[in-house]
N, C-alpha and C. Protein backbone atom coordinates (compact mmCIF):
# COMPACT_ATOMS: atom_id res chain seq x y z
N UNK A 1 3.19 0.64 13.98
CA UNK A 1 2.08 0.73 13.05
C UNK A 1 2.16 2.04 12.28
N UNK A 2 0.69 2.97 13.13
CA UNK A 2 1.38 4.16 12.23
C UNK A 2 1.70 5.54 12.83
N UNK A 3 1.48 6.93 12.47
CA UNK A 3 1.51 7.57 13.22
C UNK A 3 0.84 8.81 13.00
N UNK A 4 -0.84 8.90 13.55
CA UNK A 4 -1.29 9.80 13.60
C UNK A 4 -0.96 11.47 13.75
N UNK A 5 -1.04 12.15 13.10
CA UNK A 5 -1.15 13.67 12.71
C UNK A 5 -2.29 14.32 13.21
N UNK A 6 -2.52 15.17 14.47
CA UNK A 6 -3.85 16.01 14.19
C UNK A 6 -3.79 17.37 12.77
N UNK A 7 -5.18 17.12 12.74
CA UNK A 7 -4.99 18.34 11.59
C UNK A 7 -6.22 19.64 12.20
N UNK A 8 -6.14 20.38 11.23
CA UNK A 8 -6.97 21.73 11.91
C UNK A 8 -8.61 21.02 12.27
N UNK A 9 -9.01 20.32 11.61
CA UNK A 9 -10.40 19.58 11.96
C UNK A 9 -10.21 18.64 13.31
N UNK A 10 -10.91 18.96 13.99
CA UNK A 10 -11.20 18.03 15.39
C UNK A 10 -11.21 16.45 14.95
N UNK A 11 -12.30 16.22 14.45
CA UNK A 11 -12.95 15.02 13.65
C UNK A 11 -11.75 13.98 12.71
N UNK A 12 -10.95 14.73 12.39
CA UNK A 12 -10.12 14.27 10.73
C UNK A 12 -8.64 13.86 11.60
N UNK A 13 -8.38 12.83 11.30
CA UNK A 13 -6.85 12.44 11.30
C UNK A 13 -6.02 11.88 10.60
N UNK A 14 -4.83 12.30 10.20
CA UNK A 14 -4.03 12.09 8.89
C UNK A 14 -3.36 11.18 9.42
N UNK A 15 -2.74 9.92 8.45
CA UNK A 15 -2.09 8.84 9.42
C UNK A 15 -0.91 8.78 8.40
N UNK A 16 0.41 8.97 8.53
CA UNK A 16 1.49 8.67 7.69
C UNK A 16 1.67 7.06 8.07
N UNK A 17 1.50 6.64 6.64
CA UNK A 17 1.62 5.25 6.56
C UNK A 17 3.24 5.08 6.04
N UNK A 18 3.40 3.71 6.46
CA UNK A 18 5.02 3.36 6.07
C UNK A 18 4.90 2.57 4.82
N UNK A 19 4.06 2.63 3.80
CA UNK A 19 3.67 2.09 2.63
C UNK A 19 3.43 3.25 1.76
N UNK A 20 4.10 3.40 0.61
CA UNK A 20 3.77 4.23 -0.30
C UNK A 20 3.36 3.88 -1.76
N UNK A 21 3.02 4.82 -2.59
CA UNK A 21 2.90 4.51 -4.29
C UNK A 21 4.10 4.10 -4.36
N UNK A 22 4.05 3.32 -5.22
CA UNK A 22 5.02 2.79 -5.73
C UNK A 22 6.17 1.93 -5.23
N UNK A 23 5.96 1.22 -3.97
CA UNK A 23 6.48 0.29 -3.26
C UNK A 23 6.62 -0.77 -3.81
N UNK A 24 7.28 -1.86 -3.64
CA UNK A 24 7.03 -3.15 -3.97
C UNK A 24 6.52 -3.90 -2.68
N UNK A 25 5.95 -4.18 -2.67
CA UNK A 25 5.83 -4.98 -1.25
C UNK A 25 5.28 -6.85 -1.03
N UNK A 26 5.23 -7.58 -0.16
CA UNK A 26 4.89 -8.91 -0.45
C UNK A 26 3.46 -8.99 0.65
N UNK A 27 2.45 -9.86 0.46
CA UNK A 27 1.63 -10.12 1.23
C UNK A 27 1.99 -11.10 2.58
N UNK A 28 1.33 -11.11 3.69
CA UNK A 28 1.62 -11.57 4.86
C UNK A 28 0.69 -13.03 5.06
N UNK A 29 -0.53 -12.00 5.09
CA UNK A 29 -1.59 -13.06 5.25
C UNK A 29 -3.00 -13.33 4.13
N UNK A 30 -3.70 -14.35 3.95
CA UNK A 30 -4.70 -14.38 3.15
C UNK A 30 -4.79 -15.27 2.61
N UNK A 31 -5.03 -15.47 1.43
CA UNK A 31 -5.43 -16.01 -0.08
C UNK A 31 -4.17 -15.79 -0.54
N UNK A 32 -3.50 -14.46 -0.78
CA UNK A 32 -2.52 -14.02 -1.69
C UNK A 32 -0.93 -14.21 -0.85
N UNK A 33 -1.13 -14.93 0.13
CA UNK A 33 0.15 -15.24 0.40
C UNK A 33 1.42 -15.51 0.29
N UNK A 34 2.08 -14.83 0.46
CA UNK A 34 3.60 -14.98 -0.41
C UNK A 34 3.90 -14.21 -1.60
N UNK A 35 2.68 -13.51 -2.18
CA UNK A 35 2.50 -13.27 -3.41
C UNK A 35 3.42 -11.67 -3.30
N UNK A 36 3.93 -10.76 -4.30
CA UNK A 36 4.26 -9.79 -4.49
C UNK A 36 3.99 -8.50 -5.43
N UNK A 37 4.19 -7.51 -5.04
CA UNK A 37 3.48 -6.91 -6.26
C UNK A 37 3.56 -5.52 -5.86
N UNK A 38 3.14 -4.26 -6.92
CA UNK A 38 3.29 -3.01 -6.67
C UNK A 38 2.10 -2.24 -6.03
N UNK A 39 2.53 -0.63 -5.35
CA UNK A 39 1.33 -0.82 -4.90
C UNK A 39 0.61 0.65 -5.68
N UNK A 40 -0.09 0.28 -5.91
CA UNK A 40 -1.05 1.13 -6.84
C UNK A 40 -1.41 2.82 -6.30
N UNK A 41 -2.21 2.66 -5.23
CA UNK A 41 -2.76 3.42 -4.43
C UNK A 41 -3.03 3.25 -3.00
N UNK A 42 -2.96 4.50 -2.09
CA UNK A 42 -3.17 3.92 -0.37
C UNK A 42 -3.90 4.98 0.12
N UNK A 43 -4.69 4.29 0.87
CA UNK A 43 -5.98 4.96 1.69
C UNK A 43 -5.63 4.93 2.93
N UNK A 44 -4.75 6.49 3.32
CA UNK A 44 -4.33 6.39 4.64
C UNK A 44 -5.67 6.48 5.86
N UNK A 45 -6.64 6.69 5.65
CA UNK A 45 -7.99 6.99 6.24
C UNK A 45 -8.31 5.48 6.56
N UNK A 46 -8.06 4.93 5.73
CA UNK A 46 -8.96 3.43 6.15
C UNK A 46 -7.48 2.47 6.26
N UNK A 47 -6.78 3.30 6.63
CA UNK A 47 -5.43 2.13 6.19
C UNK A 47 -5.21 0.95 5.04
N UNK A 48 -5.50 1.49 3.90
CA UNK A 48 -5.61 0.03 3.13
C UNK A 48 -5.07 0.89 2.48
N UNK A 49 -4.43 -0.19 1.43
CA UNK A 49 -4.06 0.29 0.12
C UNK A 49 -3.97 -1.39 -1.49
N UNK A 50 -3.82 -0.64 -2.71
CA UNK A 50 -4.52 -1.74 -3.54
C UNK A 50 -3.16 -2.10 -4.31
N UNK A 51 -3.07 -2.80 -4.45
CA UNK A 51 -1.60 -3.77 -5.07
C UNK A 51 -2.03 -4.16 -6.32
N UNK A 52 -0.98 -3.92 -6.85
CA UNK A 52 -1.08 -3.93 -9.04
C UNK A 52 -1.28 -5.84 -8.76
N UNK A 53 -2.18 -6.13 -9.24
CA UNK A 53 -2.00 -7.84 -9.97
C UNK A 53 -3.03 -8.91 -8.18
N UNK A 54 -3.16 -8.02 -7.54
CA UNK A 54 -3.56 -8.88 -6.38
C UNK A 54 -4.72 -8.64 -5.94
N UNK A 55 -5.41 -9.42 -5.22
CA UNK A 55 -7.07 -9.48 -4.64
C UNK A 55 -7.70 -8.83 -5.43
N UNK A 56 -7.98 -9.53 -6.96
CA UNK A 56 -9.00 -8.79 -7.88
C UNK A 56 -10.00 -9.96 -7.52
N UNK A 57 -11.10 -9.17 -8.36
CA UNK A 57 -12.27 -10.22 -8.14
C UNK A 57 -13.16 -9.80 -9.39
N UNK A 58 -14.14 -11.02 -9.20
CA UNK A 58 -14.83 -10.63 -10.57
C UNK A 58 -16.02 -9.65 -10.09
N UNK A 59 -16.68 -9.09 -11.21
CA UNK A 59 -17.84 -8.46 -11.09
C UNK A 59 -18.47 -8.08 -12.61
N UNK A 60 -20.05 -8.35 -12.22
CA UNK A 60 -21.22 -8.66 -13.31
C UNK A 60 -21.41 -7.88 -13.35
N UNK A 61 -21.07 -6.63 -14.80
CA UNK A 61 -22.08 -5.30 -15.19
C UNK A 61 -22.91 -5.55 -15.83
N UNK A 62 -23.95 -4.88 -15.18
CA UNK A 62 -25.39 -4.91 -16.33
C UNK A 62 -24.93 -3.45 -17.40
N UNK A 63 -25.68 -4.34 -18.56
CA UNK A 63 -25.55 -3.25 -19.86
C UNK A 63 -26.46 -1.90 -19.48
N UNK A 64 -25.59 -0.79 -19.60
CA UNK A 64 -26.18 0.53 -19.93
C UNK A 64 -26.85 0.74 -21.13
N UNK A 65 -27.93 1.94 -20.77
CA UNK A 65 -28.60 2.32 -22.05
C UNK A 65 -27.97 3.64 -22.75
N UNK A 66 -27.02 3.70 -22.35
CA UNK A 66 -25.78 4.56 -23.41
C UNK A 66 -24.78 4.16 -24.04
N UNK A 67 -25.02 3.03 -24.37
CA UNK A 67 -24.48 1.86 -25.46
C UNK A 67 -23.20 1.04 -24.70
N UNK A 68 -22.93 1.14 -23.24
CA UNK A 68 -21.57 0.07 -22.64
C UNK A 68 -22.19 -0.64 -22.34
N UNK A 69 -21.63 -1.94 -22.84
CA UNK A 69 -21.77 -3.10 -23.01
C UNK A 69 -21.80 -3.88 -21.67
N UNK A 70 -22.52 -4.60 -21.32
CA UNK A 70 -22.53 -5.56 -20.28
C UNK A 70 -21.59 -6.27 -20.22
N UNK A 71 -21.13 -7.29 -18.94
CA UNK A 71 -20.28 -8.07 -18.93
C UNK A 71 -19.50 -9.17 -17.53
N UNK A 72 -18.79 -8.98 -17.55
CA UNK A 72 -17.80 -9.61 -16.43
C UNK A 72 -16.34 -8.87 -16.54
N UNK A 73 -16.10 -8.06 -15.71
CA UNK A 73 -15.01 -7.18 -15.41
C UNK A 73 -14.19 -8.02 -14.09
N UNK A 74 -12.65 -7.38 -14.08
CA UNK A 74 -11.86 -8.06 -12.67
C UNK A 74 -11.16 -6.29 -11.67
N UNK A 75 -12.09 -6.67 -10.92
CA UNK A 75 -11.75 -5.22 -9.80
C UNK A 75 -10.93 -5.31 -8.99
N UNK A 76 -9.76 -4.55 -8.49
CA UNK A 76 -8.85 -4.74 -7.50
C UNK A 76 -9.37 -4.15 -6.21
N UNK A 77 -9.30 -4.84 -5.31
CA UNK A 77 -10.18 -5.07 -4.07
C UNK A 77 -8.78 -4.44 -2.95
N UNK A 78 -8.77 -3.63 -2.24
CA UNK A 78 -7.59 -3.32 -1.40
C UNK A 78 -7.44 -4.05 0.13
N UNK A 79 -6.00 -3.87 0.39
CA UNK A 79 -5.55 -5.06 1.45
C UNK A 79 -5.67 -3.98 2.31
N UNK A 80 -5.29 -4.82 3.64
CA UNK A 80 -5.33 -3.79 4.70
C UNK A 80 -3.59 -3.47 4.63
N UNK A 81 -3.03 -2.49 5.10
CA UNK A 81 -1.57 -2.30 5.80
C UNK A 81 -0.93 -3.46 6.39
N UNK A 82 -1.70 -3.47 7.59
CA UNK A 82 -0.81 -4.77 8.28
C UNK A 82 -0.86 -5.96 7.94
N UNK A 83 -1.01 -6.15 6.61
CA UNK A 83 -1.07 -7.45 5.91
C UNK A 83 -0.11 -7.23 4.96
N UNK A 84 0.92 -6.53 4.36
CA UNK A 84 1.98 -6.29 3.58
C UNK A 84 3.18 -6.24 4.83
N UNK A 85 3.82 -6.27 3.69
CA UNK A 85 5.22 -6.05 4.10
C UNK A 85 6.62 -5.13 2.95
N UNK A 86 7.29 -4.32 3.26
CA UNK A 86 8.11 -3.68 2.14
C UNK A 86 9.34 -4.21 1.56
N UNK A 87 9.43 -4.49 0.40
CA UNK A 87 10.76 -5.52 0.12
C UNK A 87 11.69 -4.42 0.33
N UNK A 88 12.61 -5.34 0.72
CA UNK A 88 13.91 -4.34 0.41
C UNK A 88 14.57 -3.83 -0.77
N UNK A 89 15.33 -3.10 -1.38
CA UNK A 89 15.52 -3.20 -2.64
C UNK A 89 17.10 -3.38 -3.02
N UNK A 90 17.66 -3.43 -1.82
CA UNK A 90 19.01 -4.07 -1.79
C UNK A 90 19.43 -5.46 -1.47
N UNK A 91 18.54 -6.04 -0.43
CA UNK A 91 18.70 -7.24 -0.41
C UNK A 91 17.42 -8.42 -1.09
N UNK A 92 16.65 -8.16 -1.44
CA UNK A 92 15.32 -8.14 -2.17
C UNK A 92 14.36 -8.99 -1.10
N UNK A 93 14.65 -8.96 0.12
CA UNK A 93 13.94 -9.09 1.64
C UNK A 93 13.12 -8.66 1.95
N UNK A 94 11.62 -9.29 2.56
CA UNK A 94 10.78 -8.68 3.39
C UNK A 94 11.36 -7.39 4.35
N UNK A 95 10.76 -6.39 4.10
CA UNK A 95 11.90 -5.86 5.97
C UNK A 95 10.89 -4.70 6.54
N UNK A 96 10.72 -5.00 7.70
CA UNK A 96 9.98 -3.56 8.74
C UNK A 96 10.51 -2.41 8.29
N UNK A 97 10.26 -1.13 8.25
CA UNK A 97 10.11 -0.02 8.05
C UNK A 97 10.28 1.20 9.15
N UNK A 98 11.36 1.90 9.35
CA UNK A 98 11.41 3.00 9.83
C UNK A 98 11.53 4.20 9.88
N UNK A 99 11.65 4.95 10.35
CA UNK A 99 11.96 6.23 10.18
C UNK A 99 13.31 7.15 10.70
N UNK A 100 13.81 7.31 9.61
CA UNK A 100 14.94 8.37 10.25
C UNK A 100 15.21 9.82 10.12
N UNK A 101 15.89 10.81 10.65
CA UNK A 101 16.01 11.97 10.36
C UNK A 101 17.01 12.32 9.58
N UNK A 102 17.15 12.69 8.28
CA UNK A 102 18.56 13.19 7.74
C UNK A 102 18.29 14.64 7.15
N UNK A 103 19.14 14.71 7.96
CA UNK A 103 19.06 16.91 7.46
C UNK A 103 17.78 17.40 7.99
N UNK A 104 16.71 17.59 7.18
CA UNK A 104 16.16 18.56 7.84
C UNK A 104 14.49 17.75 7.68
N UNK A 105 14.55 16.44 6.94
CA UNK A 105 13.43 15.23 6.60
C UNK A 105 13.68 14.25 7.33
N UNK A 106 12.35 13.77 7.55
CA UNK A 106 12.26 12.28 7.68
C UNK A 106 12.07 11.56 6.94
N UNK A 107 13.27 10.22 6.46
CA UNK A 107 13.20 9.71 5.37
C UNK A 107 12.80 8.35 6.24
N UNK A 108 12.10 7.26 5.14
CA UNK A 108 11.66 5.86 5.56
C UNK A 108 13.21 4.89 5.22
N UNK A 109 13.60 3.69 6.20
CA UNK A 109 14.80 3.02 5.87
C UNK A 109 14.16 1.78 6.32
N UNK A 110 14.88 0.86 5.11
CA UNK A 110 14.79 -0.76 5.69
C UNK A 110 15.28 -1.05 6.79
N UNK A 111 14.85 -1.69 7.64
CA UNK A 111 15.60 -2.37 8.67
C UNK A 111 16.58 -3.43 8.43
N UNK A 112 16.10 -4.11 7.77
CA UNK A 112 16.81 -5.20 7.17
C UNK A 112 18.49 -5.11 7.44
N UNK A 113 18.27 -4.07 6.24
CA UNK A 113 19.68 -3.35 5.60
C UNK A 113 20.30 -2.65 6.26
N UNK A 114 19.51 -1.86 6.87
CA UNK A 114 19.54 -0.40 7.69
C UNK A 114 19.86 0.62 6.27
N UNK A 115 19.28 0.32 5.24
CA UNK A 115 19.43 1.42 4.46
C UNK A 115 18.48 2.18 3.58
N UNK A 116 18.48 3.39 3.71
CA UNK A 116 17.27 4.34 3.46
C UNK A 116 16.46 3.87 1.85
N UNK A 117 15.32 3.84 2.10
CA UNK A 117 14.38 3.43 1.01
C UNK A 117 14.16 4.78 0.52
N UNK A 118 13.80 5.88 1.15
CA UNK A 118 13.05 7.23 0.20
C UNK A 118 14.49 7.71 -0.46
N UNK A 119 14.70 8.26 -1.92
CA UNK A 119 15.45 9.02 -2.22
C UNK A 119 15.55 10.40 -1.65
N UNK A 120 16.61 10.79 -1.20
CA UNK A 120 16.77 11.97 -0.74
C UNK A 120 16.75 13.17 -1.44
């Protein structure tokens, strides 16, 4: 899953997720099944993060009295983590996510492939 960090706050824990900006990744489970797409932003705190083109939904603004216009807008609603998956980008495959050490970082690698996803 993932792997908690303490930080100087008692209370606060940082969670390095194996999902980043700019991933491609595919959905697991839901509505959006099978579906693919980029990922926008990730909320390592709540583990979620929001995918370009997926789980939008509608929503009714009432008109402001500083002249924006009322309407029907489409909001992107965020997935949880363990409901994605990271394509590969060599074999263009679903694939689990790990971690390895090279030099003096830990870089993330497909399993799939066995070959490193973060640029070094």
């Amino acid at each position: 899953m993932a792997r908690f960090i303490k930080t100087k706050n008692v209370n606060e824990t940082v969670v390095k997720t194996k999902v980043k900006k700019g991933d491609e990744v595919v959905v697991l489970t839901g509505k959006e099944k099978g579906r693919r797409g980029k990922v926008v932003s990730v909320d390592s705190k709540k583990m979620k993060c929001i995918v370009e083109g997926l789980n939008e939904y509608k929503k009714h603004v009432k008109s402001q009295p500083g002249g924006q216009p009322g309407g029907i807008i489409t909001v992107a609603m965020p997935i949880h983590l363990s409901n994605l998956m990271v394509i590969d980008k060599t074999t263009g495959k679903p694939s689990r996510v790990g971690r390895r050490r090279v030099g003096d970082r830990w870089l993330r690698y497909a399993k799939v492939s066995d070959q490193l996803i973060d640029s070094e």
